[in-house]
Protein backbone atom coordinates (compact mmCIF):
# COMPACT_ATOMS: atom_id res chain seq x y z
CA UNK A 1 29.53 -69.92 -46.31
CA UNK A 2 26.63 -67.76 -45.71
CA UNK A 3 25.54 -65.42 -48.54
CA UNK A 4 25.81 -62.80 -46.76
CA UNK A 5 29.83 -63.75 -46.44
CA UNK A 6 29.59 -64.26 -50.41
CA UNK A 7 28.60 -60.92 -50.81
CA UNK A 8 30.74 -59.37 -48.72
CA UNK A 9 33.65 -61.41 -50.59
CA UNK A 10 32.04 -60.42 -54.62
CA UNK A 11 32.15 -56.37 -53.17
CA UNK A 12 35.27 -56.96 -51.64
CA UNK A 13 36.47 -58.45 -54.75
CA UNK A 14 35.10 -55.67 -57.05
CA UNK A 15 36.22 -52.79 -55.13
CA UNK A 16 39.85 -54.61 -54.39
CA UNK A 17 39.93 -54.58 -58.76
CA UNK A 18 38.09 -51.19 -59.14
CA UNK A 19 40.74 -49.58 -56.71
CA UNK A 20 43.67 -51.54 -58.36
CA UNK A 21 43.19 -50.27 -61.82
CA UNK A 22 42.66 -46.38 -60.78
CA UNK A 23 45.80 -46.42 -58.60
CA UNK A 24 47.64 -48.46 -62.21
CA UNK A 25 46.16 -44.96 -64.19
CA UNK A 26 47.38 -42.73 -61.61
CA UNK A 27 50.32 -44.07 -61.87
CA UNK A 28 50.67 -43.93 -65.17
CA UNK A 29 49.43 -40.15 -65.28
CA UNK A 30 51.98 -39.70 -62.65
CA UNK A 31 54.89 -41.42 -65.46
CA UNK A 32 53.59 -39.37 -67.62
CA UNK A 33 52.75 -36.10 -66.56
CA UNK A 34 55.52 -36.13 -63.40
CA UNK A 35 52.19 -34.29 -61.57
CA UNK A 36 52.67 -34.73 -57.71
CA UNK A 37 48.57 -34.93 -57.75
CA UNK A 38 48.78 -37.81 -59.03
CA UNK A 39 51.38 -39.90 -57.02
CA UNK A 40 48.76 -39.09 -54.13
CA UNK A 41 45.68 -40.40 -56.35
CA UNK A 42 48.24 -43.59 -56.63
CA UNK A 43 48.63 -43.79 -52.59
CA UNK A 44 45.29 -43.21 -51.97
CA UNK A 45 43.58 -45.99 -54.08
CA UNK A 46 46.33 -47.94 -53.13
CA UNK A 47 45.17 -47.60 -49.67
CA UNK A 48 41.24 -48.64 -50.91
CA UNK A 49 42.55 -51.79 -52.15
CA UNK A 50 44.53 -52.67 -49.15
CA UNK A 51 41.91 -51.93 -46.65
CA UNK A 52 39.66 -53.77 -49.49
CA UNK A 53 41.94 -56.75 -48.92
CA UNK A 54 43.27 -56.73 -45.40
CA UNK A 55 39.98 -56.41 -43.72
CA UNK A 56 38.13 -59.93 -45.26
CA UNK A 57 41.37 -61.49 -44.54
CA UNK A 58 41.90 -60.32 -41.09
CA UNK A 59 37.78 -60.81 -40.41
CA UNK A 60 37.58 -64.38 -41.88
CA UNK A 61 40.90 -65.04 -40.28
CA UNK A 62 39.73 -64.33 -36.71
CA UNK A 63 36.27 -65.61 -37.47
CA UNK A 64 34.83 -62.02 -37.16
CA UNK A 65 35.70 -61.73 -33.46
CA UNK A 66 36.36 -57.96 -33.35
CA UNK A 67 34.17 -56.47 -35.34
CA UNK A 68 35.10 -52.99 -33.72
CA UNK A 69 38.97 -53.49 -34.58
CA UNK A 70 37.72 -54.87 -37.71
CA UNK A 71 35.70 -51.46 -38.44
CA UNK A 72 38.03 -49.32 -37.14
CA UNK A 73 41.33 -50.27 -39.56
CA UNK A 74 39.17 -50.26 -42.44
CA UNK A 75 37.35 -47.25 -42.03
CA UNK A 76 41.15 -45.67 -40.65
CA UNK A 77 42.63 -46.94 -43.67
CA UNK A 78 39.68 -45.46 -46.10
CA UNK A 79 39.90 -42.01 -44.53
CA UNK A 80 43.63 -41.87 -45.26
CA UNK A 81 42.88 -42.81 -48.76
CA UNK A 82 39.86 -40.22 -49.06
CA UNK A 83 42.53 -37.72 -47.38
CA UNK A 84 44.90 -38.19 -50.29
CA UNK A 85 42.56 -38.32 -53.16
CA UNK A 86 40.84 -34.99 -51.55
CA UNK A 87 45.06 -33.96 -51.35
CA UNK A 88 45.10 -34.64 -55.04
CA UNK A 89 42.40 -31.94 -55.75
CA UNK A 90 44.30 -29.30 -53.84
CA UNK A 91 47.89 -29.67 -55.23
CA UNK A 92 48.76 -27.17 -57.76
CA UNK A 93 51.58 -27.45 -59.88
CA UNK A 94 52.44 -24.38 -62.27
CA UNK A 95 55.09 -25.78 -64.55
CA UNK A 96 54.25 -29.63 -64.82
CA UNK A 97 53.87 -31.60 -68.02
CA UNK A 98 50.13 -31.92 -67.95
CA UNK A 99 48.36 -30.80 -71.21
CA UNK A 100 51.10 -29.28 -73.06
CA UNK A 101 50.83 -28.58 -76.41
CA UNK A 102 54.06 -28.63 -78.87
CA UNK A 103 55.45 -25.48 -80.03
CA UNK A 104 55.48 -27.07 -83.53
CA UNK A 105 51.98 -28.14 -82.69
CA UNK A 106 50.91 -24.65 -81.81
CA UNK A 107 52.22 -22.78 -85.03
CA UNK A 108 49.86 -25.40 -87.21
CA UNK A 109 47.14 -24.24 -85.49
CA UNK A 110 47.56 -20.85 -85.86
CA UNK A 111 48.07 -21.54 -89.80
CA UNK A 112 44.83 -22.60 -90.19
């Protein structure tokens, strides 16, 4: 293996974990906060990681012999996952669970 192709395999790598772990939190906010935002911040890095994955596979699978295909899912699939975190900014939800503050909760800080 070339270093070059060990590169490309450690970013792959780190970007396939990075991506993994914010879609895992947005899920979680999503659990938690039952936000719509956030499902799409879920989709979306969920779509980084599988273009993170799917690309090296399919490239080192076919020996890199269409690098235009090649180019052309990934960057497909990362515009679709740019699309839905740039959705998430955009949503607004009046009414959701995010940030709310206990009636109990706000009577002991108005008796301070």
């Amino acid at each position: 293996m070339d270093l070059i192709e060990g590169l490309y395999l450690v970013t792959t790598t780190v970007l396939a974990g990075v991506g993994a772990t914010l879609s895992a939190f947005a899920v979680t906010a999503y659990r938690s906060s039952g936000r719509t935002a956030m499902a799409y911040l879920a989709v979306g890095f969920g779509l980084v990681v599988v273009a993170a994955l799917a690309t090296p596979l399919a490239a080192f699978r076919t020996a890199f012999a269409n690098p235009r295909a090649l180019l052309l899912v990934n960057t497909g699939l990362l515009a679709g996952s740019m699309a839905l975190v740039a959705g998430s900014l955009a949503v607004y939800e009046p009414g959701t669970r995010e940030f709310v503050v206990s009636e109990p909760e706000i009577e002991e800080i108005r008796d301070r």
